[in-house]
PDB file of N, CA and C in Angstrom:
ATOM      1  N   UNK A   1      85.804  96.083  90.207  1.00  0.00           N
ATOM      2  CA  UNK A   1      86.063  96.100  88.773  1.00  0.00           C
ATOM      3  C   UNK A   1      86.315  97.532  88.316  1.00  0.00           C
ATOM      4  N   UNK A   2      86.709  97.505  87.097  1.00  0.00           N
ATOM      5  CA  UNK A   2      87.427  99.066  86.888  1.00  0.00           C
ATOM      6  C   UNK A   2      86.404  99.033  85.622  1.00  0.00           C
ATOM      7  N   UNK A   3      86.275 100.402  84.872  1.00  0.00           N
ATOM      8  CA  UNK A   3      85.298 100.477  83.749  1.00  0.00           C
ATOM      9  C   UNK A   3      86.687 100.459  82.417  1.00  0.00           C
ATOM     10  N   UNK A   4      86.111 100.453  81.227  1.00  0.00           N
ATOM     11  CA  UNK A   4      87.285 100.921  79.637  1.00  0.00           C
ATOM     12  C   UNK A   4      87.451 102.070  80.369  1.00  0.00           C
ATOM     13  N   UNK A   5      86.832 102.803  80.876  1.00  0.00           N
ATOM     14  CA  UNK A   5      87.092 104.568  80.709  1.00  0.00           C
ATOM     15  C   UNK A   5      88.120 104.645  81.603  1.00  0.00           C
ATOM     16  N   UNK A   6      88.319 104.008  82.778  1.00  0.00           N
ATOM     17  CA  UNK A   6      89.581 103.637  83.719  1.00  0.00           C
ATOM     18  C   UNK A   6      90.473 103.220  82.782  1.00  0.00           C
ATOM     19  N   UNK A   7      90.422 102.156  82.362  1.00  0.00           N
ATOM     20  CA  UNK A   7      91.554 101.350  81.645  1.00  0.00           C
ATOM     21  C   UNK A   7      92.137 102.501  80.311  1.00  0.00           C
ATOM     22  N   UNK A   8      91.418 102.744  79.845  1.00  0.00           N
ATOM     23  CA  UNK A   8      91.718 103.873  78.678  1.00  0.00           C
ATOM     24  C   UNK A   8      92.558 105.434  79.189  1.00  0.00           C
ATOM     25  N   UNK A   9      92.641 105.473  80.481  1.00  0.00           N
ATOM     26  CA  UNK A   9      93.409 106.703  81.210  1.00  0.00           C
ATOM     27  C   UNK A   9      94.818 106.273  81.583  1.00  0.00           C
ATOM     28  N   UNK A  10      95.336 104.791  81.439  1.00  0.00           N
ATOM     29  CA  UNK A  10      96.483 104.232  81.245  1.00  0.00           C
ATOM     30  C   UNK A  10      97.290 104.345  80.135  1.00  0.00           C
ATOM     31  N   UNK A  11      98.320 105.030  79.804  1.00  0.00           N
ATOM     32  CA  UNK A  11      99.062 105.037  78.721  1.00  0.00           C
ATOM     33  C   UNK A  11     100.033 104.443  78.799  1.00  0.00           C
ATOM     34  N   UNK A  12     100.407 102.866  77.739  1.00  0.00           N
ATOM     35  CA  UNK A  12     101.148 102.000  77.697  1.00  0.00           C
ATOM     36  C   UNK A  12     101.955 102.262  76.105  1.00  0.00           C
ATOM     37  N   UNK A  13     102.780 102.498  76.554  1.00  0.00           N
ATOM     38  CA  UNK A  13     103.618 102.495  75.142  1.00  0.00           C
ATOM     39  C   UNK A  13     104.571 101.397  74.698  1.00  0.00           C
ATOM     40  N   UNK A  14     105.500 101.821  73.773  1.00  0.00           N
ATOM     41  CA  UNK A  14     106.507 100.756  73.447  1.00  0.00           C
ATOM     42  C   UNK A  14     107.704 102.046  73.248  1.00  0.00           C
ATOM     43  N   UNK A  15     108.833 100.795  74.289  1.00  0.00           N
ATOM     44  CA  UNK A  15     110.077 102.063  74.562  1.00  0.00           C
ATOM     45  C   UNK A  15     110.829 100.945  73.524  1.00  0.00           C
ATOM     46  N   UNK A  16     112.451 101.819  74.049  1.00  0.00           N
ATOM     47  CA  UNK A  16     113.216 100.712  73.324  1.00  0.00           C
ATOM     48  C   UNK A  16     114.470 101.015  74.591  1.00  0.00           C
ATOM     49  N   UNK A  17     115.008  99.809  75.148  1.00  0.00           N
ATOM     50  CA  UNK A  17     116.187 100.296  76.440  1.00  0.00           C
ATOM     51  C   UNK A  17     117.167 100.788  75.312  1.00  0.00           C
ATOM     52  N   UNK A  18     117.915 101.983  75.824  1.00  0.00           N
ATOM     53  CA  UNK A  18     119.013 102.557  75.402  1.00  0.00           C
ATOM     54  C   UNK A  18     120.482 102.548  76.428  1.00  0.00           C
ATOM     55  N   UNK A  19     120.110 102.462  77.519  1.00  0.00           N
ATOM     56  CA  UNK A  19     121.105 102.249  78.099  1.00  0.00           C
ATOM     57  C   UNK A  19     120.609 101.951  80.006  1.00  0.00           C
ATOM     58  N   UNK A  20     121.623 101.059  80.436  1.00  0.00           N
ATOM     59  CA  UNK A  20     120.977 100.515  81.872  1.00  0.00           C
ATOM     60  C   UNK A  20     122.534 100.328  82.723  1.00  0.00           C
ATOM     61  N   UNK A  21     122.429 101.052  84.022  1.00  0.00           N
ATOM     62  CA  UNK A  21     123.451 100.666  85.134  1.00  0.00           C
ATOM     63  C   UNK A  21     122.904  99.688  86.394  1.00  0.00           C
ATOM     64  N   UNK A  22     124.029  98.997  86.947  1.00  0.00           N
ATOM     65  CA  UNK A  22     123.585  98.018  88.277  1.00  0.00           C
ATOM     66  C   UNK A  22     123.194  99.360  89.117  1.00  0.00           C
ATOM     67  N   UNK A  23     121.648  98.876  89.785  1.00  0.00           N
ATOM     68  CA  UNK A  23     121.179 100.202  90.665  1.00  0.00           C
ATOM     69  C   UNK A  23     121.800  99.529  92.890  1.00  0.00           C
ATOM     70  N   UNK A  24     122.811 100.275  92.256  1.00  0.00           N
ATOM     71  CA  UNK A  24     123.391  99.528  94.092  1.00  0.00           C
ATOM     72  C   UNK A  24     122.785 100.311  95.075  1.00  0.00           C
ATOM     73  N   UNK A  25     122.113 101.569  94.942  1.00  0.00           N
ATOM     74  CA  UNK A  25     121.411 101.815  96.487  1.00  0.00           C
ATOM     75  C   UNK A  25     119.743 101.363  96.688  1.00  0.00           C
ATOM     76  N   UNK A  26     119.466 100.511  95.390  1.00  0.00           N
ATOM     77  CA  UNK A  26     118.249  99.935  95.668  1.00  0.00           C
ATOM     78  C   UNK A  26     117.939  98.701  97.003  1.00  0.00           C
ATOM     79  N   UNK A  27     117.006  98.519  97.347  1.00  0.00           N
ATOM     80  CA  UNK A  27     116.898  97.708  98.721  1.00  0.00           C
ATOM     81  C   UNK A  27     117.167  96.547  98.035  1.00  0.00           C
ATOM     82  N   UNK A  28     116.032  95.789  96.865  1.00  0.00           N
ATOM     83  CA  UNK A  28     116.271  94.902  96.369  1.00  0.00           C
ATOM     84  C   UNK A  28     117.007  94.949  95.071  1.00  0.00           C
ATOM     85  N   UNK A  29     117.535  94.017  94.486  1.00  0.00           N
ATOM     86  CA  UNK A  29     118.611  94.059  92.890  1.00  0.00           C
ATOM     87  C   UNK A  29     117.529  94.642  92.215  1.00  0.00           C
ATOM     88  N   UNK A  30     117.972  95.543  91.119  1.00  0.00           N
ATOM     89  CA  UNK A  30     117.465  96.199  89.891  1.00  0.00           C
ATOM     90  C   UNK A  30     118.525  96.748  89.280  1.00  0.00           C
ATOM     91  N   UNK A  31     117.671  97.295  88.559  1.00  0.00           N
ATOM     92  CA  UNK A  31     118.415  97.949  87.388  1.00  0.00           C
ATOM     93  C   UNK A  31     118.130  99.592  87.259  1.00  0.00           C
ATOM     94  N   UNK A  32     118.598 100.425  86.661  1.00  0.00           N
ATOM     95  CA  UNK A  32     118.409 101.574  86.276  1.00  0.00           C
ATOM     96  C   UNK A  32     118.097 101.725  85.038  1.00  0.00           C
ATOM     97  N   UNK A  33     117.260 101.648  84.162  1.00  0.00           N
ATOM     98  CA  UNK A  33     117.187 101.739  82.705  1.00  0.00           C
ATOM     99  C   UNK A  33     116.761 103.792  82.170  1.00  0.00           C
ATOM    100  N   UNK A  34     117.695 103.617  81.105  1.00  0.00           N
ATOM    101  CA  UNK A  34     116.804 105.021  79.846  1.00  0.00           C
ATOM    102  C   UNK A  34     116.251 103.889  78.891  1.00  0.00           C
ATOM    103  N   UNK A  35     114.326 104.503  78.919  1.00  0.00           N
ATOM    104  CA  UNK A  35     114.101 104.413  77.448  1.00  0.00           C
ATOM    105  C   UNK A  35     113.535 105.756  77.013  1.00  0.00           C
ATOM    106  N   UNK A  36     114.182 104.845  75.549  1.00  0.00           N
ATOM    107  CA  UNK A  36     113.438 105.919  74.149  1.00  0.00           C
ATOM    108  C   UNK A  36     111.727 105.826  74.106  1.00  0.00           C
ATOM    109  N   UNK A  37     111.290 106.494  74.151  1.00  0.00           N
ATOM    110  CA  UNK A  37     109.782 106.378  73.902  1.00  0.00           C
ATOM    111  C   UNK A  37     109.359 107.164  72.681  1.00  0.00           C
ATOM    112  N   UNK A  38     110.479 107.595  72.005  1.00  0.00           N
ATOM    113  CA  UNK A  38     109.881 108.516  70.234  1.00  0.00           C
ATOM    114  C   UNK A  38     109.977 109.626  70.848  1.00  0.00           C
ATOM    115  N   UNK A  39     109.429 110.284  69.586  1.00  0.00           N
ATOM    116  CA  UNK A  39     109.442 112.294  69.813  1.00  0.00           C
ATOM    117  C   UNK A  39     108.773 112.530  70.915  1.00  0.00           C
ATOM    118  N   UNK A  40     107.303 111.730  70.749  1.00  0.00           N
ATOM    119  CA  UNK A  40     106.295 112.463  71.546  1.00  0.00           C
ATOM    120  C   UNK A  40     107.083 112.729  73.269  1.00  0.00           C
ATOM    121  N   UNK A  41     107.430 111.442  73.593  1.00  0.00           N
ATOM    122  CA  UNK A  41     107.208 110.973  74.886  1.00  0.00           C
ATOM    123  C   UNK A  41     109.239 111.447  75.346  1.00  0.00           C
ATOM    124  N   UNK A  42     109.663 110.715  74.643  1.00  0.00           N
ATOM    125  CA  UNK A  42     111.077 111.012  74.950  1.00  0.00           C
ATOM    126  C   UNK A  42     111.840 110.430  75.554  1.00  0.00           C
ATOM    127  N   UNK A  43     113.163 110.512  76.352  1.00  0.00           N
ATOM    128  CA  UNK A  43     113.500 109.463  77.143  1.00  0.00           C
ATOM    129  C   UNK A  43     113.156 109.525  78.998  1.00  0.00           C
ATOM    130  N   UNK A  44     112.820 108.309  78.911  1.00  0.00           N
ATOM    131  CA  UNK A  44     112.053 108.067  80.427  1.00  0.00           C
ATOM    132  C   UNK A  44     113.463 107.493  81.051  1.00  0.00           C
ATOM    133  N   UNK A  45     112.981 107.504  82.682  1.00  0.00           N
ATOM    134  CA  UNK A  45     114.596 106.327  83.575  1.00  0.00           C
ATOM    135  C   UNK A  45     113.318 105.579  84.097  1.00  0.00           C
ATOM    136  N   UNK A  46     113.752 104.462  84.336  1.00  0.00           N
ATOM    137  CA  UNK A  46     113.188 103.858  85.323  1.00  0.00           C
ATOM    138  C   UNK A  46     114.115 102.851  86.394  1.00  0.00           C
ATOM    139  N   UNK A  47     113.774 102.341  87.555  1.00  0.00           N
ATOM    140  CA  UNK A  47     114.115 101.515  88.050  1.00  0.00           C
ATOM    141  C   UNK A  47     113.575 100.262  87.921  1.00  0.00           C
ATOM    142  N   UNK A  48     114.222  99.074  87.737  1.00  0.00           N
ATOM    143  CA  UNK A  48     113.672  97.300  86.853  1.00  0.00           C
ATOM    144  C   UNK A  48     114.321  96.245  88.122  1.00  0.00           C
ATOM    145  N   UNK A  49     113.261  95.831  88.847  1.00  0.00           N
ATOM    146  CA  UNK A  49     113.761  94.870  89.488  1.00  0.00           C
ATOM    147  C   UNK A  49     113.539  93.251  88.213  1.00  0.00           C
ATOM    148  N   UNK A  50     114.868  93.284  87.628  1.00  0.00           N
ATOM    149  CA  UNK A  50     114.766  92.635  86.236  1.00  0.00           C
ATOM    150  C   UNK A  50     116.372  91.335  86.116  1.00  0.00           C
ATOM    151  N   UNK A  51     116.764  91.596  87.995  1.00  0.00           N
ATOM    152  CA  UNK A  51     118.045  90.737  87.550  1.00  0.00           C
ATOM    153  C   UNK A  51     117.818  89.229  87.329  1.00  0.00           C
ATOM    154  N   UNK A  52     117.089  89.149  88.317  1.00  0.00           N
ATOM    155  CA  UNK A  52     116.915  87.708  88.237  1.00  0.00           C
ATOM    156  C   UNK A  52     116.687  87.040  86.771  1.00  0.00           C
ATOM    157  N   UNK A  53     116.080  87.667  85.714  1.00  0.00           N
ATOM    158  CA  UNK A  53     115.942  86.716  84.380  1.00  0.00           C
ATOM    159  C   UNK A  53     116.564  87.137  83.366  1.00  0.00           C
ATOM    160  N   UNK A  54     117.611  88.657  83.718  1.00  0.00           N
ATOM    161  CA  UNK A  54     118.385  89.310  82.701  1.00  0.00           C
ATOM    162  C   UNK A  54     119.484  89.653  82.908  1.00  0.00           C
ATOM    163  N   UNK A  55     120.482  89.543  82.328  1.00  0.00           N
ATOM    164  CA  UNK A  55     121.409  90.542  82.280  1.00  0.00           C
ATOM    165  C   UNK A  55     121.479  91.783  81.208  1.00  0.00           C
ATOM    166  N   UNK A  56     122.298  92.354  82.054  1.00  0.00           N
ATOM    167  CA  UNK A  56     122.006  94.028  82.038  1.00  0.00           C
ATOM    168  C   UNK A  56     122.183  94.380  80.279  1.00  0.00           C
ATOM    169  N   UNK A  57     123.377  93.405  79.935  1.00  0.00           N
ATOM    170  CA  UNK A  57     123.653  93.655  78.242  1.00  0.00           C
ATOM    171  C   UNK A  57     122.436  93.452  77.290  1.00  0.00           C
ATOM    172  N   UNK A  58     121.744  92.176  77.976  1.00  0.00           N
ATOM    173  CA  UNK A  58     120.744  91.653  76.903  1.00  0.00           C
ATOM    174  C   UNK A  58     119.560  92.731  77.040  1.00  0.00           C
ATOM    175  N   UNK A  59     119.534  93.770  77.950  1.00  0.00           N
ATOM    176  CA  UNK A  59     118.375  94.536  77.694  1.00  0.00           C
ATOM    177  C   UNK A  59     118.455  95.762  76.815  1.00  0.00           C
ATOM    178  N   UNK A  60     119.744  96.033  76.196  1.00  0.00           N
ATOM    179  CA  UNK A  60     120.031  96.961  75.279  1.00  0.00           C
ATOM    180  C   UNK A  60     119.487  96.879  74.222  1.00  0.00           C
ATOM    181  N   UNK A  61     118.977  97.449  73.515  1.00  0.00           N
ATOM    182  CA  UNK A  61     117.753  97.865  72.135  1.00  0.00           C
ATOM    183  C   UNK A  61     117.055  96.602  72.345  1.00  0.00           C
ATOM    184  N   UNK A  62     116.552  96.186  73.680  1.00  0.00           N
ATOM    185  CA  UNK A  62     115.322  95.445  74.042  1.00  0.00           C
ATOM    186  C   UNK A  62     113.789  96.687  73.864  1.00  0.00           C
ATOM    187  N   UNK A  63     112.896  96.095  72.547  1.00  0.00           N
ATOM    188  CA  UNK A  63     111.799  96.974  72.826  1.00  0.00           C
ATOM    189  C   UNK A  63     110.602  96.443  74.041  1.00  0.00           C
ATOM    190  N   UNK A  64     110.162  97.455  74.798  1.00  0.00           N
ATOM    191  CA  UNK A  64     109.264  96.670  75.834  1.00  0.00           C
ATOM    192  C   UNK A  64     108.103  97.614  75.709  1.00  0.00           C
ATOM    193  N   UNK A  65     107.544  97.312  77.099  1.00  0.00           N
ATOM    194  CA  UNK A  65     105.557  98.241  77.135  1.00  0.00           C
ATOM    195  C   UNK A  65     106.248  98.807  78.535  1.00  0.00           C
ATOM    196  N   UNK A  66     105.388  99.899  78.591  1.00  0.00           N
ATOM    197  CA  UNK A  66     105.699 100.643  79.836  1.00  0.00           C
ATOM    198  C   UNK A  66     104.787 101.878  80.151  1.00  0.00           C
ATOM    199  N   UNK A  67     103.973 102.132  81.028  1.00  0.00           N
ATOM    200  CA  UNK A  67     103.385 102.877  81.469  1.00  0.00           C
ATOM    201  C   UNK A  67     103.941 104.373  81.735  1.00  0.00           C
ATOM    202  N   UNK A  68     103.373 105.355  80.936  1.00  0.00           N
ATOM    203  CA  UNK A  68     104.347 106.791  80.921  1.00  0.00           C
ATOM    204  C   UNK A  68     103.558 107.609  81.357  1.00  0.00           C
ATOM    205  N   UNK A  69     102.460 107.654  82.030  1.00  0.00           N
ATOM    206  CA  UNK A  69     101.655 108.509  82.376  1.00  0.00           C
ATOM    207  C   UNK A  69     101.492 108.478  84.142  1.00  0.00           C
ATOM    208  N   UNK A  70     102.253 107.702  84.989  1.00  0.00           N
ATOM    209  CA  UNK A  70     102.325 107.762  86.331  1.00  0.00           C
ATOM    210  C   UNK A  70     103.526 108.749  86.786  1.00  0.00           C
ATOM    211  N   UNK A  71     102.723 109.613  87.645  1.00  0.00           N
ATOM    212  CA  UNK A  71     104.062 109.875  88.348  1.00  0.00           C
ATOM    213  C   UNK A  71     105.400 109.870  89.083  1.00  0.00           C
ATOM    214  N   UNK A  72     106.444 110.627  88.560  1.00  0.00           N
ATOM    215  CA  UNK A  72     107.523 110.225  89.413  1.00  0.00           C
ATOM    216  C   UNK A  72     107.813 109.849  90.794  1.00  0.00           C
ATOM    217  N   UNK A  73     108.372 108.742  90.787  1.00  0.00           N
ATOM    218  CA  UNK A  73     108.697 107.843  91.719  1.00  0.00           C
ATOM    219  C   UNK A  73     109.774 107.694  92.488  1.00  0.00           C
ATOM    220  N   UNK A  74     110.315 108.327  93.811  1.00  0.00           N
ATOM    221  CA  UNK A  74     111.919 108.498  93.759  1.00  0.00           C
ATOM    222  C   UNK A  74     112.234 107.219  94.711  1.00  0.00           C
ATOM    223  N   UNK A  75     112.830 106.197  93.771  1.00  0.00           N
ATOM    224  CA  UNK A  75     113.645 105.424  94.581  1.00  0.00           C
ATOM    225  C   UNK A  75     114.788 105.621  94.950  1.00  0.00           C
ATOM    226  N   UNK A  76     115.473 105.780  95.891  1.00  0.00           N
ATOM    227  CA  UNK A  76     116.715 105.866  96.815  1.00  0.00           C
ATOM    228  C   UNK A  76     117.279 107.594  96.290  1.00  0.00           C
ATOM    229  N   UNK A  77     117.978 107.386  95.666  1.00  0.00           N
ATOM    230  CA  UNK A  77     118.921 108.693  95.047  1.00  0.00           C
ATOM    231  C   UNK A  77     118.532 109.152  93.318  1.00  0.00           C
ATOM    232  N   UNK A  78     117.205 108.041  93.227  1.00  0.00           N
ATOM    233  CA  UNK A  78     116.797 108.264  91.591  1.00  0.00           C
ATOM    234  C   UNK A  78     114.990 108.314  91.464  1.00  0.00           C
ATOM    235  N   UNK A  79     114.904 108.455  90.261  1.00  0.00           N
ATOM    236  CA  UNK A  79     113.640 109.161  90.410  1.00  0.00           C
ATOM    237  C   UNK A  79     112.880 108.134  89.021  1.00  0.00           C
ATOM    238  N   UNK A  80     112.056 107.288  89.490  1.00  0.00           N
ATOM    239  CA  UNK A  80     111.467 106.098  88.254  1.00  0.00           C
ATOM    240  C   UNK A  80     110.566 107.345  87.616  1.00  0.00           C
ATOM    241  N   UNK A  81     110.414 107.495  85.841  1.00  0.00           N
ATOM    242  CA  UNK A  81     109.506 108.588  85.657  1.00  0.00           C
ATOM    243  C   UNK A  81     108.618 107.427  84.456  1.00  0.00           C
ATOM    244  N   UNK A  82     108.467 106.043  84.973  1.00  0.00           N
ATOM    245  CA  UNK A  82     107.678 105.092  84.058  1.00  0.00           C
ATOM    246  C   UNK A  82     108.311 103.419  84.914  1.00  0.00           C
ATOM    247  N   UNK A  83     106.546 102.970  84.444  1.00  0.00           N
ATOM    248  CA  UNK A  83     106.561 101.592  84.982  1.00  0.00           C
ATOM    249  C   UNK A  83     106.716 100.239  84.008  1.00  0.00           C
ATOM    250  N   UNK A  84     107.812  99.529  83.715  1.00  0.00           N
ATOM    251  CA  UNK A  84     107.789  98.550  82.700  1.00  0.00           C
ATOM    252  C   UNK A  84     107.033  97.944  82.919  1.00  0.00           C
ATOM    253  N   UNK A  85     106.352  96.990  82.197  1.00  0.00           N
ATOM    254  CA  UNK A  85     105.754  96.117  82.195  1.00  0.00           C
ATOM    255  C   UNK A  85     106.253  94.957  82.466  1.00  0.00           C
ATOM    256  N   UNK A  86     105.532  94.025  83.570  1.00  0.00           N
ATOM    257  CA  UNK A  86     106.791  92.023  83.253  1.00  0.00           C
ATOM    258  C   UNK A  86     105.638  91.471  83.795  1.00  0.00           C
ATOM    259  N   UNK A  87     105.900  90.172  83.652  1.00  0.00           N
ATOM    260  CA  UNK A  87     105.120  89.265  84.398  1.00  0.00           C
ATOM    261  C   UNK A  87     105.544  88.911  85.535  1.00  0.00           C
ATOM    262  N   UNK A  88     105.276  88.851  86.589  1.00  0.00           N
ATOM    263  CA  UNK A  88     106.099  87.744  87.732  1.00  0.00           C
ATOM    264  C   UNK A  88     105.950  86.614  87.625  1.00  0.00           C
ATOM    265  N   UNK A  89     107.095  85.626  87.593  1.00  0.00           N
ATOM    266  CA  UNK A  89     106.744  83.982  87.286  1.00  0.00           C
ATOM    267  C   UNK A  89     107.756  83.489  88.343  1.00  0.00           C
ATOM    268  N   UNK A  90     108.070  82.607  88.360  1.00  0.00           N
ATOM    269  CA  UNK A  90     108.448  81.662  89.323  1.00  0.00           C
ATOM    270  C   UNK A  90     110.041  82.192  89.596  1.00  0.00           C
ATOM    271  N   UNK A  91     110.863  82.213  88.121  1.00  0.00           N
ATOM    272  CA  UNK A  91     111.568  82.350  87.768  1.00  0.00           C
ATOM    273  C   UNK A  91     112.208  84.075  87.990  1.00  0.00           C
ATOM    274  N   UNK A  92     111.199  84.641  88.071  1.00  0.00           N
ATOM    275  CA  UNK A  92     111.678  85.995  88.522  1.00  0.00           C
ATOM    276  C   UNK A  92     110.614  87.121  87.656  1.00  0.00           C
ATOM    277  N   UNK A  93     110.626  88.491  87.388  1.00  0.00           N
ATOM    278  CA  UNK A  93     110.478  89.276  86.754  1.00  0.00           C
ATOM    279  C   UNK A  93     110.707  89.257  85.097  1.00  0.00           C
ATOM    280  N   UNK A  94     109.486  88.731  84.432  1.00  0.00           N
ATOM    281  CA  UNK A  94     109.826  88.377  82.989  1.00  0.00           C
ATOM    282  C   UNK A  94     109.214  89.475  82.198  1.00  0.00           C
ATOM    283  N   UNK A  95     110.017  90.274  81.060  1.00  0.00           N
ATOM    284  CA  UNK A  95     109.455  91.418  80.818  1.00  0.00           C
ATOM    285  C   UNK A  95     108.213  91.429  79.410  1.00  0.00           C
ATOM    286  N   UNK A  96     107.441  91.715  79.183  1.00  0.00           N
ATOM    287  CA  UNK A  96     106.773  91.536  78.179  1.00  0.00           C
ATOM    288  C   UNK A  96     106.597  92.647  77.033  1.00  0.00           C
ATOM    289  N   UNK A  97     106.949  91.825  76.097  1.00  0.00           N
ATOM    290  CA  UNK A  97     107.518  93.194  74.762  1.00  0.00           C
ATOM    291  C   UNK A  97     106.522  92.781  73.701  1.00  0.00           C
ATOM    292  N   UNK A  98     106.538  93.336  72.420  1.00  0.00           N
ATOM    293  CA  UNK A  98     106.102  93.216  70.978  1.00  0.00           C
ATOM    294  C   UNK A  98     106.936  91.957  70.361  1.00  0.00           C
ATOM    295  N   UNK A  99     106.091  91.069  69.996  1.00  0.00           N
ATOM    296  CA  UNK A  99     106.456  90.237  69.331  1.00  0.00           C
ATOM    297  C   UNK A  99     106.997  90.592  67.536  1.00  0.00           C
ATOM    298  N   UNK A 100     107.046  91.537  67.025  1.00  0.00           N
ATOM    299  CA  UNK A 100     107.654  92.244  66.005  1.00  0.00           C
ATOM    300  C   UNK A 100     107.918  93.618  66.454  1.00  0.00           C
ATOM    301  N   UNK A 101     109.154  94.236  65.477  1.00  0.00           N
ATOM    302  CA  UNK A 101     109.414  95.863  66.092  1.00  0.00           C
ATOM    303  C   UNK A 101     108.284  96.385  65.468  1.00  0.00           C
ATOM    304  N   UNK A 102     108.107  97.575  66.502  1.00  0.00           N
ATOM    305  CA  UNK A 102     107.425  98.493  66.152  1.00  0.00           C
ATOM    306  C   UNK A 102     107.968 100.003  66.421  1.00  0.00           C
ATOM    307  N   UNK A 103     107.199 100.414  65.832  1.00  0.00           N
ATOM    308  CA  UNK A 103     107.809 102.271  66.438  1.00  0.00           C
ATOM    309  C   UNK A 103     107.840 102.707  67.898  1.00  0.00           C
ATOM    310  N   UNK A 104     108.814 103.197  68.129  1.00  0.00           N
ATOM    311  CA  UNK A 104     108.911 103.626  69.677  1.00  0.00           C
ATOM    312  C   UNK A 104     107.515 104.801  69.833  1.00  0.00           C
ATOM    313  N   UNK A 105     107.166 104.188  71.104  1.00  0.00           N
ATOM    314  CA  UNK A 105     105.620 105.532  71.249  1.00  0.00           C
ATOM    315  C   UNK A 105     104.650 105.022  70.810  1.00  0.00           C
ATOM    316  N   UNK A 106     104.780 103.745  70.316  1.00  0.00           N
ATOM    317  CA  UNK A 106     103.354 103.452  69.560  1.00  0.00           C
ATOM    318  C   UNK A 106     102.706 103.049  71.240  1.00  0.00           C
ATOM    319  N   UNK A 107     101.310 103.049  71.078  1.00  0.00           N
ATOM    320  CA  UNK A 107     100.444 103.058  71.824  1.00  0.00           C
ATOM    321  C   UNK A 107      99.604 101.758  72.035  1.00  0.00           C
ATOM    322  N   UNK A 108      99.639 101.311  73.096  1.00  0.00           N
ATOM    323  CA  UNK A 108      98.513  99.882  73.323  1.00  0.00           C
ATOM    324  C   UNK A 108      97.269 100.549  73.153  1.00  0.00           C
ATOM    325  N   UNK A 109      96.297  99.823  72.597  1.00  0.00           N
ATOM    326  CA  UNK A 109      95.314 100.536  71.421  1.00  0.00           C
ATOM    327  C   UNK A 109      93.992  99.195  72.412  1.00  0.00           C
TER     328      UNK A 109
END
């Protein structure tokens, strides 16, 4: 088991995708995403193994949660500098966002 004081050293924010390419030197399908994360945080890349339940258009000014406090990650020729959040379901990689907008950077509390 992990303690709050663990869980509380996780910083989960809310981005917003700004822009995403097909990532072709990944092993498995993904994506390449920029998000906005606000002033504080700024724009992050990440890599989204996210094809299976999306296409690439519908994730544009998609707001999501994403972990900004892990270190960079270099997949193939790119460098993940944040972890989205999804569920895995049957169906594939389902991403889990704010059910109303909120401000980019706001913080899971």
């Amino acid at each position: 088991m992990i303690t709050f004081e663990d869980f509380a050293k996780v910083d989960i924010r809310v981005g917003k995708i700004i822009k995403g390419e097909n990532f072709q030197k990944a092993v498995k399908p993904a994506y390449k995403l920029w998000i906005d994360f606000g002033k504080e945080i700024g724009i992050k890349k990440t890599s989204a193994q996210l094809t299976e339940c999306y296409k690439l258009e519908e994730l544009i000014n998609k707001q999501i949660l994403g972990v900004v406090n892990f270190p960079p990650k270099q997949i193939a020729d790119f460098f993940s500098e944040v972890l989205v959040l999804g569920i895995y379901s049957n169906k594939g990689v389902v991403l889990i966002e704010p059910d109303q907008k909120v401000e980019k950077g706001d913080k899971l509390g």
